[in-house]
PDB file of N, CA and C in Angstrom:
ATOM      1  N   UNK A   1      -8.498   1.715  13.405  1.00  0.00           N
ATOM      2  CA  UNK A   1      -7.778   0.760  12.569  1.00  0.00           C
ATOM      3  C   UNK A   1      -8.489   0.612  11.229  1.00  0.00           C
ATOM      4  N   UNK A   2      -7.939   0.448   9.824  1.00  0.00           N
ATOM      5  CA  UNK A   2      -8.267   0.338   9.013  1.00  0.00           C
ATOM      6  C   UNK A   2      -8.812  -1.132   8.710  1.00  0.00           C
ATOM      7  N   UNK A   3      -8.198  -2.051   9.053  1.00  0.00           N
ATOM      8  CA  UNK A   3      -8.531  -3.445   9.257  1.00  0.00           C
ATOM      9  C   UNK A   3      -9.142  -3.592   7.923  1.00  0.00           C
ATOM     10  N   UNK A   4      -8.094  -4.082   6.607  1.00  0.00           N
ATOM     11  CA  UNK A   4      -7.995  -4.242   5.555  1.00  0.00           C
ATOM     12  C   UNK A   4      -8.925  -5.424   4.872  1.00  0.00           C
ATOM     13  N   UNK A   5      -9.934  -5.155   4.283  1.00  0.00           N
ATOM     14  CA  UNK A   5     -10.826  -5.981   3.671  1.00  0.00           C
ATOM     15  C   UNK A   5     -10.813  -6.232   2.144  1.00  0.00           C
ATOM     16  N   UNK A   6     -11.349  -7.081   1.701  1.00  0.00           N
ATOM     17  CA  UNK A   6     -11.439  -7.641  -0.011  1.00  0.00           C
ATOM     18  C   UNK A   6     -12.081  -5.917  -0.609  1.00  0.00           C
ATOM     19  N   UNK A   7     -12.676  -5.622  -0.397  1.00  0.00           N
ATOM     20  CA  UNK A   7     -13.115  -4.337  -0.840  1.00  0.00           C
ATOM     21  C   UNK A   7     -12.373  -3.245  -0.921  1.00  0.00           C
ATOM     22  N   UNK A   8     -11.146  -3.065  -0.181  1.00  0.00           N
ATOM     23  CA  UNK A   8     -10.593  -2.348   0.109  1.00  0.00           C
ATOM     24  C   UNK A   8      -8.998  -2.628  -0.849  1.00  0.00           C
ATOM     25  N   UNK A   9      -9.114  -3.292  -1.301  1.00  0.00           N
ATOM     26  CA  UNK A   9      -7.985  -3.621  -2.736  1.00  0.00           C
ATOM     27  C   UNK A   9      -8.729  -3.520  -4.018  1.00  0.00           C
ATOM     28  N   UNK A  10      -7.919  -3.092  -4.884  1.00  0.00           N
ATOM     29  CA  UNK A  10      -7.914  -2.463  -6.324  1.00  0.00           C
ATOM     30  C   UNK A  10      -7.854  -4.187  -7.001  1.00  0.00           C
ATOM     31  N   UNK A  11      -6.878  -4.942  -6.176  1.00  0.00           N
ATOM     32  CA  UNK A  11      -6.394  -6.172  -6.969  1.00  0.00           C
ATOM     33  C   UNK A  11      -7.050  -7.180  -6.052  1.00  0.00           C
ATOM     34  N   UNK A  12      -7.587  -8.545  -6.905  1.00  0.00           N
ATOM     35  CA  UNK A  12      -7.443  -9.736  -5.913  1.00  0.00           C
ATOM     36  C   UNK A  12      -6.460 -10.292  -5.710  1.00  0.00           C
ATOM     37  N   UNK A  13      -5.162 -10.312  -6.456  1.00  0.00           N
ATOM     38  CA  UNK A  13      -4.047 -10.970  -6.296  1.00  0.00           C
ATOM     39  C   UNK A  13      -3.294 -10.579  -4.591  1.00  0.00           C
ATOM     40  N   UNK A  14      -3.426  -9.248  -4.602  1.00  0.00           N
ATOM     41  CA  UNK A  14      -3.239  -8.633  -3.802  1.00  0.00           C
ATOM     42  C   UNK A  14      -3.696  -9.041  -2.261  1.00  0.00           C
ATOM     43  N   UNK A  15      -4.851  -8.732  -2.553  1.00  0.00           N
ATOM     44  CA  UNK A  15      -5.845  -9.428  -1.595  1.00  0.00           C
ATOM     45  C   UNK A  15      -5.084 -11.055  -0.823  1.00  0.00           C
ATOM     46  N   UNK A  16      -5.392 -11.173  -1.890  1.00  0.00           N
ATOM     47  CA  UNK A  16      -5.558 -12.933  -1.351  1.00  0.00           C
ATOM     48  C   UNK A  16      -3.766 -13.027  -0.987  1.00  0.00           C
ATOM     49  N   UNK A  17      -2.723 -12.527  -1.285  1.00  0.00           N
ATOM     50  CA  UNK A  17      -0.968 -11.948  -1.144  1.00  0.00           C
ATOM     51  C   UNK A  17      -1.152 -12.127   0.968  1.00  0.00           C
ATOM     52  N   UNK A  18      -2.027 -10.893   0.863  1.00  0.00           N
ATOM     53  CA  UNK A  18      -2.290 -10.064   2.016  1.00  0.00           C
ATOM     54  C   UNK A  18      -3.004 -10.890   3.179  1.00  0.00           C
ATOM     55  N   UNK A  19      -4.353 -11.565   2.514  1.00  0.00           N
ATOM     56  CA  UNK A  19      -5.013 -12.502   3.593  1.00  0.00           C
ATOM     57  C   UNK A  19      -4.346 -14.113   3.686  1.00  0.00           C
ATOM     58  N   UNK A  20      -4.221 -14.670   2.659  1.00  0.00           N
ATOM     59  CA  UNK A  20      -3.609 -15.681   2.633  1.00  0.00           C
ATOM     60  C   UNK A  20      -1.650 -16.418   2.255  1.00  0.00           C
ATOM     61  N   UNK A  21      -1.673 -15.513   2.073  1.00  0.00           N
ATOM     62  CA  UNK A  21       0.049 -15.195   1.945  1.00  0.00           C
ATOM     63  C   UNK A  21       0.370 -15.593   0.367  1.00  0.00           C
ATOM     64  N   UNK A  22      -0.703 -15.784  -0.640  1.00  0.00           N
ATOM     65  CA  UNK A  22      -0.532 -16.449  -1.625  1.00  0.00           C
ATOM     66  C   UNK A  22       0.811 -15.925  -2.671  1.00  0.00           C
ATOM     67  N   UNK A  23       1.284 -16.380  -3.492  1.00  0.00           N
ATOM     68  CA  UNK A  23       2.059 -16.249  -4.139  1.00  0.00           C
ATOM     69  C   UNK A  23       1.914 -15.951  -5.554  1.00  0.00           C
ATOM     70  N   UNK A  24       2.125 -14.663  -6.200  1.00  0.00           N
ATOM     71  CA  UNK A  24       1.744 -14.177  -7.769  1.00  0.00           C
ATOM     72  C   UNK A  24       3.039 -13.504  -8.507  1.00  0.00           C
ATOM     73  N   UNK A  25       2.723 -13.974  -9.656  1.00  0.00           N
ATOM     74  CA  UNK A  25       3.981 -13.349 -10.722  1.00  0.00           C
ATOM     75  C   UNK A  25       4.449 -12.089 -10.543  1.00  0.00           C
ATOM     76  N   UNK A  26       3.149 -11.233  -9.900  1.00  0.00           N
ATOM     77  CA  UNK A  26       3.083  -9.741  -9.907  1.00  0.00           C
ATOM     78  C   UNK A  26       4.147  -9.288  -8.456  1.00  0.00           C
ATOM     79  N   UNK A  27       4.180 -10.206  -7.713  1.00  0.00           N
ATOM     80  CA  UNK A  27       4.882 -10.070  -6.819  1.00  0.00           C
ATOM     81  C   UNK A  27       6.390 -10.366  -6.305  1.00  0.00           C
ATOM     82  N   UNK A  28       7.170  -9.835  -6.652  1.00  0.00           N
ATOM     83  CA  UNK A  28       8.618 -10.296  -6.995  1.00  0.00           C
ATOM     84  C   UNK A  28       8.678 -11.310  -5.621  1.00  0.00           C
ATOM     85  N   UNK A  29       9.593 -12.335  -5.065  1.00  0.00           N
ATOM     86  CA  UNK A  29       9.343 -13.101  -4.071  1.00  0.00           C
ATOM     87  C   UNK A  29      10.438 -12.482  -3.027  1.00  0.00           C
ATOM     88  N   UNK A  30      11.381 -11.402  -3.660  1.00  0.00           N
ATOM     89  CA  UNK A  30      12.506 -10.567  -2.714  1.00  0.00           C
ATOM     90  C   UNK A  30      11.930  -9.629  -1.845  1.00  0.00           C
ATOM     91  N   UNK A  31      10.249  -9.501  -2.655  1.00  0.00           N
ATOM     92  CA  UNK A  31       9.538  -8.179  -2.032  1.00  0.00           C
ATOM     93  C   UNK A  31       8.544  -8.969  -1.085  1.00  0.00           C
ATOM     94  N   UNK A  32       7.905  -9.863  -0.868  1.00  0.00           N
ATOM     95  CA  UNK A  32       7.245 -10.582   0.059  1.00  0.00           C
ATOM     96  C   UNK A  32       7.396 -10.129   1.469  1.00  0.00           C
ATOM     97  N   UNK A  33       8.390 -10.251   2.506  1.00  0.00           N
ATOM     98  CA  UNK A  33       8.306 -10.162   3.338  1.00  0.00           C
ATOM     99  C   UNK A  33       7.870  -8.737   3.711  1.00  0.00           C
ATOM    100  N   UNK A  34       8.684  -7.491   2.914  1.00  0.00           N
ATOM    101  CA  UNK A  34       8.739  -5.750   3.355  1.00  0.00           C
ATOM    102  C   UNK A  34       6.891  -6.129   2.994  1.00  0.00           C
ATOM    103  N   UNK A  35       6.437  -6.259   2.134  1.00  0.00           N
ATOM    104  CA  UNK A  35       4.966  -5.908   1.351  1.00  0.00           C
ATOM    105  C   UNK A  35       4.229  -6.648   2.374  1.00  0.00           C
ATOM    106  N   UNK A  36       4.477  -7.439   3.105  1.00  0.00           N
ATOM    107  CA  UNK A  36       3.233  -7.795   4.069  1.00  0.00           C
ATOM    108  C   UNK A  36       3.273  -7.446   4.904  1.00  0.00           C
ATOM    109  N   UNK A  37       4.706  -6.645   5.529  1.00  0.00           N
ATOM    110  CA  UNK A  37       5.213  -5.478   6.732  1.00  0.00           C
ATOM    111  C   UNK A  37       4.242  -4.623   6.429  1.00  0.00           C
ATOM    112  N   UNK A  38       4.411  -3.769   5.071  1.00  0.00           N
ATOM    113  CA  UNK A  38       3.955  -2.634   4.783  1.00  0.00           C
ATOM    114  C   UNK A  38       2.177  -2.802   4.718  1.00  0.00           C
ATOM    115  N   UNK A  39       1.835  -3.851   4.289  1.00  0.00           N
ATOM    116  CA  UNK A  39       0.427  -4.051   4.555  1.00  0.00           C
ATOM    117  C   UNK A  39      -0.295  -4.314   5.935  1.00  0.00           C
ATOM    118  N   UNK A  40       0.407  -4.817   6.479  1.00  0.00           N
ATOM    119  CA  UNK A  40       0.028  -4.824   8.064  1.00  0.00           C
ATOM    120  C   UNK A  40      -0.057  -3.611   9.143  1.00  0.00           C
ATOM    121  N   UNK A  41       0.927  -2.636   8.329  1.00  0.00           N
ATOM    122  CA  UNK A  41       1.157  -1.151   9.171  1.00  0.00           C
ATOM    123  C   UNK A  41      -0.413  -0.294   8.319  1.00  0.00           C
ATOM    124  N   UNK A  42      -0.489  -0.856   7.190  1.00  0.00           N
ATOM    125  CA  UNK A  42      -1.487  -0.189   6.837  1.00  0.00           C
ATOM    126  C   UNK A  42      -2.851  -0.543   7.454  1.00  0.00           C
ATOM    127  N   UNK A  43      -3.617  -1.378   7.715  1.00  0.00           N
ATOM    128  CA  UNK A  43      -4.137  -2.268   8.516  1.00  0.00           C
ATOM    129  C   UNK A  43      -4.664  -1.740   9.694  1.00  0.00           C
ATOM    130  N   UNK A  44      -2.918  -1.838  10.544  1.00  0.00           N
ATOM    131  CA  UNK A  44      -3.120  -1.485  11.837  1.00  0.00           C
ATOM    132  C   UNK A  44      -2.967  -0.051  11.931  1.00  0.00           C
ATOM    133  N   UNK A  45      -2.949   0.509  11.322  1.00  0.00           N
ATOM    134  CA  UNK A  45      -2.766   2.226  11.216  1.00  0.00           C
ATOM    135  C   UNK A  45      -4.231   2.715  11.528  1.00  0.00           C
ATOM    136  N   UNK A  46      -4.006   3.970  12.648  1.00  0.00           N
ATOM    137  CA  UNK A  46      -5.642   4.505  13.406  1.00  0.00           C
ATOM    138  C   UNK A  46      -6.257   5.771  12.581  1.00  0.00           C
ATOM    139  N   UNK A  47      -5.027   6.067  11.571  1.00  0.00           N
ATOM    140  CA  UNK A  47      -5.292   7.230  10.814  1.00  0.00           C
ATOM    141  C   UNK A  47      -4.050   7.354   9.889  1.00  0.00           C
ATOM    142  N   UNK A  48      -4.051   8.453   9.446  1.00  0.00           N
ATOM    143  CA  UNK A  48      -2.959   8.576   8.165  1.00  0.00           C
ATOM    144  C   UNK A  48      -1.641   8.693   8.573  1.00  0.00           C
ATOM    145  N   UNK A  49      -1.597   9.668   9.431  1.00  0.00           N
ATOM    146  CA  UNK A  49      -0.202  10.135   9.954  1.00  0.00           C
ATOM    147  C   UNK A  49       0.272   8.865  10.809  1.00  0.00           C
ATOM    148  N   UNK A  50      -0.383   8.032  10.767  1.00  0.00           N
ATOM    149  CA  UNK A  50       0.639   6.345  11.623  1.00  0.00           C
ATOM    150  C   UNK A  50       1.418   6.274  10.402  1.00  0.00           C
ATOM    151  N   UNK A  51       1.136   6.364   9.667  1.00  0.00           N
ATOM    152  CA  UNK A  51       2.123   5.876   8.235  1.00  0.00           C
ATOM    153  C   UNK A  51       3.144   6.598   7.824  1.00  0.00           C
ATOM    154  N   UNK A  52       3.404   7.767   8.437  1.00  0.00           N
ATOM    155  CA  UNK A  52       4.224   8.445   8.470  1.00  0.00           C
ATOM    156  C   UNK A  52       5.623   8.226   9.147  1.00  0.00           C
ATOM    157  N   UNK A  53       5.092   6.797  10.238  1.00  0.00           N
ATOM    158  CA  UNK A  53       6.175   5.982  10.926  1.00  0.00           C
ATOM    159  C   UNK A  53       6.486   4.698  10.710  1.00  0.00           C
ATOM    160  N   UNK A  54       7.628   4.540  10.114  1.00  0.00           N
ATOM    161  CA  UNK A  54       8.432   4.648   9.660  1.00  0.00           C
ATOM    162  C   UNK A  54       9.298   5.406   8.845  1.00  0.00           C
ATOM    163  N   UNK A  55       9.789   6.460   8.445  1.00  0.00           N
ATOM    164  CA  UNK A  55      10.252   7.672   7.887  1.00  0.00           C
ATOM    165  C   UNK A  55      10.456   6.516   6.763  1.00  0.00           C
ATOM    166  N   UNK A  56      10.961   5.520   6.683  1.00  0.00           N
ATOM    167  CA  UNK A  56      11.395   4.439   5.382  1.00  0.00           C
ATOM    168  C   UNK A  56       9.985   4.405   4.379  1.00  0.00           C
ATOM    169  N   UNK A  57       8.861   4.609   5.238  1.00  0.00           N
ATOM    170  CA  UNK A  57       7.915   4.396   4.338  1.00  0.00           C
ATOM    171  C   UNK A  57       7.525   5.783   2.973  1.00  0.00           C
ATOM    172  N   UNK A  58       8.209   6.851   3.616  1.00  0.00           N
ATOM    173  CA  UNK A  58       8.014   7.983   2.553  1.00  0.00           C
ATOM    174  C   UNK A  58       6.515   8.139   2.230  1.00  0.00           C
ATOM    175  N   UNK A  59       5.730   8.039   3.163  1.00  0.00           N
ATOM    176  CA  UNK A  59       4.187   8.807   2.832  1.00  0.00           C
ATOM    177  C   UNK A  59       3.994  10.055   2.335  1.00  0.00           C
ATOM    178  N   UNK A  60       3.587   9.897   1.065  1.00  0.00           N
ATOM    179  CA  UNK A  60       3.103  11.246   0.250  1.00  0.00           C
ATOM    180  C   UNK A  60       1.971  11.273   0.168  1.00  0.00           C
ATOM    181  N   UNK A  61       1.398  12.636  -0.169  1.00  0.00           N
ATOM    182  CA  UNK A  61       0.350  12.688  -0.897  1.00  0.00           C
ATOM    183  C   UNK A  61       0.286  12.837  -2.227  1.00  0.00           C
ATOM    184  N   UNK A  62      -0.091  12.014  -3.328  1.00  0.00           N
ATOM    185  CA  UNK A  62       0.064  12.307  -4.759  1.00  0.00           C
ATOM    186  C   UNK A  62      -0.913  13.409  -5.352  1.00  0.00           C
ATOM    187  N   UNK A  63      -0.329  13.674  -6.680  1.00  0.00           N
ATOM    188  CA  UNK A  63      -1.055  15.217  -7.301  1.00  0.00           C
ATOM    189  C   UNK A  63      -1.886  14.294  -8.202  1.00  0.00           C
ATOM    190  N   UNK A  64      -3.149  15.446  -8.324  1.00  0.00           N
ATOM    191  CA  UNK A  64      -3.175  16.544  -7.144  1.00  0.00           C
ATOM    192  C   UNK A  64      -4.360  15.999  -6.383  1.00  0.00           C
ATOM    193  N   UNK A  65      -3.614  16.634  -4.907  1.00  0.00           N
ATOM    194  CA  UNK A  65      -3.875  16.747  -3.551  1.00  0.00           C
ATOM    195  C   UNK A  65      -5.311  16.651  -3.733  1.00  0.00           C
ATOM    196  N   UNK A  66      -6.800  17.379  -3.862  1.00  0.00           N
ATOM    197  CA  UNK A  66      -7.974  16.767  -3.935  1.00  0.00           C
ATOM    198  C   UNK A  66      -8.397  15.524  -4.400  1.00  0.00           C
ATOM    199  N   UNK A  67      -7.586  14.639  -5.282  1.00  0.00           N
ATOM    200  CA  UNK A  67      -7.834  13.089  -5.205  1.00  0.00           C
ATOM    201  C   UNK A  67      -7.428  12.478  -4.062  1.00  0.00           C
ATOM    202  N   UNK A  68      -6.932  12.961  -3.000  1.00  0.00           N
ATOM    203  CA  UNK A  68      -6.646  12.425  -1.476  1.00  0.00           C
ATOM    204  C   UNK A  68      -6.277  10.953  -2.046  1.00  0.00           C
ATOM    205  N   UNK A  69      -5.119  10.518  -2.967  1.00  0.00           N
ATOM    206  CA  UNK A  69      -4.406   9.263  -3.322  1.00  0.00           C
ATOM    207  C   UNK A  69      -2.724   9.562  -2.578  1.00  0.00           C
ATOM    208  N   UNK A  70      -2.547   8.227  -2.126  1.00  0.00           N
ATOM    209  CA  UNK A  70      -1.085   8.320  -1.063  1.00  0.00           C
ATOM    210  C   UNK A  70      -0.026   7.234  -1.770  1.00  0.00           C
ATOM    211  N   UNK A  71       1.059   7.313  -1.260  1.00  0.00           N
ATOM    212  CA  UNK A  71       1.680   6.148  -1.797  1.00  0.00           C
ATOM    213  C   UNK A  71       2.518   6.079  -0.126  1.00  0.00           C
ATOM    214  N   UNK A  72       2.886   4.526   0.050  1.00  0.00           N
ATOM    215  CA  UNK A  72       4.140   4.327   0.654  1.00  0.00           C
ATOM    216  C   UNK A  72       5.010   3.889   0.458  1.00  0.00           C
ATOM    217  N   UNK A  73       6.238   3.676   0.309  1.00  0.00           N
ATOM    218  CA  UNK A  73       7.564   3.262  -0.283  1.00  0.00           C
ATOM    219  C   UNK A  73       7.626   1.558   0.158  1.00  0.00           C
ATOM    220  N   UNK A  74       7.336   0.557  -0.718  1.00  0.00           N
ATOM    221  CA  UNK A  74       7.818  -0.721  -0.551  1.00  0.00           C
ATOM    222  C   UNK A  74       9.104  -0.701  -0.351  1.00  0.00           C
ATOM    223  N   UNK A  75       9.746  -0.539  -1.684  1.00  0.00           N
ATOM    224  CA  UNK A  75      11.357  -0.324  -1.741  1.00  0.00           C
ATOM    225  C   UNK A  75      11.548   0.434  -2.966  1.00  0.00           C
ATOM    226  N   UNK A  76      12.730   0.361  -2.917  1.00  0.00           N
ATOM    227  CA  UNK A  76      13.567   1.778  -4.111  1.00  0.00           C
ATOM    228  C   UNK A  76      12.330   1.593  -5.592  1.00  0.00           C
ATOM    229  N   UNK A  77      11.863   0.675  -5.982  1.00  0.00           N
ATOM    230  CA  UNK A  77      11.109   0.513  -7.205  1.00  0.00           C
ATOM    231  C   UNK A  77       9.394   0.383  -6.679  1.00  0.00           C
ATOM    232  N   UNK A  78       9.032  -0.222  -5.929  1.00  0.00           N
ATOM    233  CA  UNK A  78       7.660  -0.528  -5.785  1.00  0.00           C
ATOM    234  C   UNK A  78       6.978   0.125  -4.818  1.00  0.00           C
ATOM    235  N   UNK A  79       5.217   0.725  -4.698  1.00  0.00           N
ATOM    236  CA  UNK A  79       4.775   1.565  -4.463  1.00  0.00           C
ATOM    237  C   UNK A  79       3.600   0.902  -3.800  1.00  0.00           C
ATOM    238  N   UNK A  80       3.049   0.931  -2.531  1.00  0.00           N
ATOM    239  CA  UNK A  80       1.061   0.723  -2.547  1.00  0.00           C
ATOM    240  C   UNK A  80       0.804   2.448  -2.296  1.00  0.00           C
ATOM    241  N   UNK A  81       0.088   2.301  -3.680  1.00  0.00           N
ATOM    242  CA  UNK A  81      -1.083   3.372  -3.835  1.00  0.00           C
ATOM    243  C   UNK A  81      -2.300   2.673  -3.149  1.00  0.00           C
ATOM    244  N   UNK A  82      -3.004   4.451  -2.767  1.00  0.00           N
ATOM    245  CA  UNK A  82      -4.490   3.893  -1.834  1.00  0.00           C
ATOM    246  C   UNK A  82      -5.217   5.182  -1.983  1.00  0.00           C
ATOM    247  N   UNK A  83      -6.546   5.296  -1.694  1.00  0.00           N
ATOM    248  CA  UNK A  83      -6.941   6.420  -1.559  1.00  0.00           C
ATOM    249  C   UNK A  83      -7.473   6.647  -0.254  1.00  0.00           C
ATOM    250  N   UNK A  84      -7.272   7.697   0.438  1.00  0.00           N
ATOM    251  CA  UNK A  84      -7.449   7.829   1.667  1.00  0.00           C
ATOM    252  C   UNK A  84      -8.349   8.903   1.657  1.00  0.00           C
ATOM    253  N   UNK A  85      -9.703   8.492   2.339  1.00  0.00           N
ATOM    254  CA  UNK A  85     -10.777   9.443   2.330  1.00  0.00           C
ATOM    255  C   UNK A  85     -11.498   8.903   3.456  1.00  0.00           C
ATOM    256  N   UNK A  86     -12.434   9.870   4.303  1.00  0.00           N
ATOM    257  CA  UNK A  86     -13.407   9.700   5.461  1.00  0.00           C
ATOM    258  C   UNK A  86     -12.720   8.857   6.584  1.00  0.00           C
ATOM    259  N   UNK A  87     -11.486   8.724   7.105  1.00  0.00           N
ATOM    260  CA  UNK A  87     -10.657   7.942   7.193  1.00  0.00           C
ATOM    261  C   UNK A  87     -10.750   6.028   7.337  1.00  0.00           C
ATOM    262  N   UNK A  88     -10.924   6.068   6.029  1.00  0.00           N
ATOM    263  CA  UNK A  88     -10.366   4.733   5.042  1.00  0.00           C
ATOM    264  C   UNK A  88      -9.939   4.569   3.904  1.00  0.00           C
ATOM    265  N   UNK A  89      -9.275   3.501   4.097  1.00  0.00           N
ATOM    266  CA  UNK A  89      -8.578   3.538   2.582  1.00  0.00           C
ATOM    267  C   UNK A  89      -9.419   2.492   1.389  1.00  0.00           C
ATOM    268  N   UNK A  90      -9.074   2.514   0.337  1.00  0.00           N
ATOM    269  CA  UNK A  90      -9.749   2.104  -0.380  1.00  0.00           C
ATOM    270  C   UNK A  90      -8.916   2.545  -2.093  1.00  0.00           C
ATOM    271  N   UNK A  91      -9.742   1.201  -3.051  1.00  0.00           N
ATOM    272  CA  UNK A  91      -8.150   1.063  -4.260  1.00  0.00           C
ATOM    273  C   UNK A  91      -6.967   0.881  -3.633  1.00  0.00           C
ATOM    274  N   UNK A  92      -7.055   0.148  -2.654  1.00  0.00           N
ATOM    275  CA  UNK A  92      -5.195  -0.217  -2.724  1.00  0.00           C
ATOM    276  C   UNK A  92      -4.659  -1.075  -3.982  1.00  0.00           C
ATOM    277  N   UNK A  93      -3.552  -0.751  -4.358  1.00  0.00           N
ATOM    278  CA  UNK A  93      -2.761  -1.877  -5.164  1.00  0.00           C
ATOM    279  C   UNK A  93      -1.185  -1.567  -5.366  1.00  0.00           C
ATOM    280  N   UNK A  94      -0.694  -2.629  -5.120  1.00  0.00           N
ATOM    281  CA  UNK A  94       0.715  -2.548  -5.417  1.00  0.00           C
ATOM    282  C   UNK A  94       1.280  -1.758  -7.305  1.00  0.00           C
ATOM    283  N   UNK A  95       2.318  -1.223  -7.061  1.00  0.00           N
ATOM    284  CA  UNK A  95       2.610   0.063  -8.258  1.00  0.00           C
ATOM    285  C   UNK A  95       4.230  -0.109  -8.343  1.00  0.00           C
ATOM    286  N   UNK A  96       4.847  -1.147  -9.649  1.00  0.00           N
ATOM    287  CA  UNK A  96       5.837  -1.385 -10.228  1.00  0.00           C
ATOM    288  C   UNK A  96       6.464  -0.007 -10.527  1.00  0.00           C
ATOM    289  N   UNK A  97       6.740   1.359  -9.433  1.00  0.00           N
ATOM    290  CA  UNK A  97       6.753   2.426  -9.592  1.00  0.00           C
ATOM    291  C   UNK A  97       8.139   2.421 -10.785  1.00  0.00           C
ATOM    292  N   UNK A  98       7.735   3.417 -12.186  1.00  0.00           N
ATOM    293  CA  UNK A  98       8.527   3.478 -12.827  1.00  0.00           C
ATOM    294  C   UNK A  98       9.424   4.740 -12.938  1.00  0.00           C
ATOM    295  N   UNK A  99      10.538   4.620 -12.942  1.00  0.00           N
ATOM    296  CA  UNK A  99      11.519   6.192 -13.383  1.00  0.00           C
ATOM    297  C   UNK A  99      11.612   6.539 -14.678  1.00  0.00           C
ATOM    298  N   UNK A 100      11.495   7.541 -15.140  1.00  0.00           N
ATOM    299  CA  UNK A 100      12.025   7.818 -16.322  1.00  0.00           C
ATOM    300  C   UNK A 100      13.171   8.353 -16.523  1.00  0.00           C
ATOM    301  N   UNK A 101      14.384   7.532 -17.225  1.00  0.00           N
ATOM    302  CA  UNK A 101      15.973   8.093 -16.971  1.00  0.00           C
ATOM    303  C   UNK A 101      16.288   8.534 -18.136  1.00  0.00           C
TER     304      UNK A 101
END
């Protein structure tokens, strides 16, 4: 289990989102419930490929592949990036993922 610590976020907002349920600008309040789903699977995940379940979550590996950085799909716009190495993660932070149209 990864069992998600203050060290292990990029953000304190985040953090404190995650341990204490707190509430931040950065966090739309429609996305609250999926983002503490999605943080809890991360958490309780024994290795990488748990995250692979949910197929909704869309686990990638981002380029390039030797920065071992992942994303999982919050929803259609928002992203937690992490870096996954020695198996733990570490820099997590939520990612206002943008399109260019």
């Amino acid at each position: 289990m990864f069992n998600l610590k203050r060290e292990h976020f990029r953000d304190d907002y985040l953090y404190r989102f995650y341990q204490y349920g707190d509430a931040h600008s950065k966090i739309p309040s429609n996305l609250s419930k999926v983002l503490a789903r999605k943080l809890d699977m991360i958490s309780a995940a024994e290795d990488i490929n748990d995250l692979r379940s949910p197929p909704a979550n869309h686990l990638e590996l981002l380029e390039p592949k030797e920065n071992k950085i992942y994303s999982i799909r919050v929803n259609k716009q928002y992203r937690l990036i992490f870096k996954y190495e020695n198996n733990e993660v570490n820099n997590l932070y939520l990612d206002p993922h943008s399109y260019n149209l």
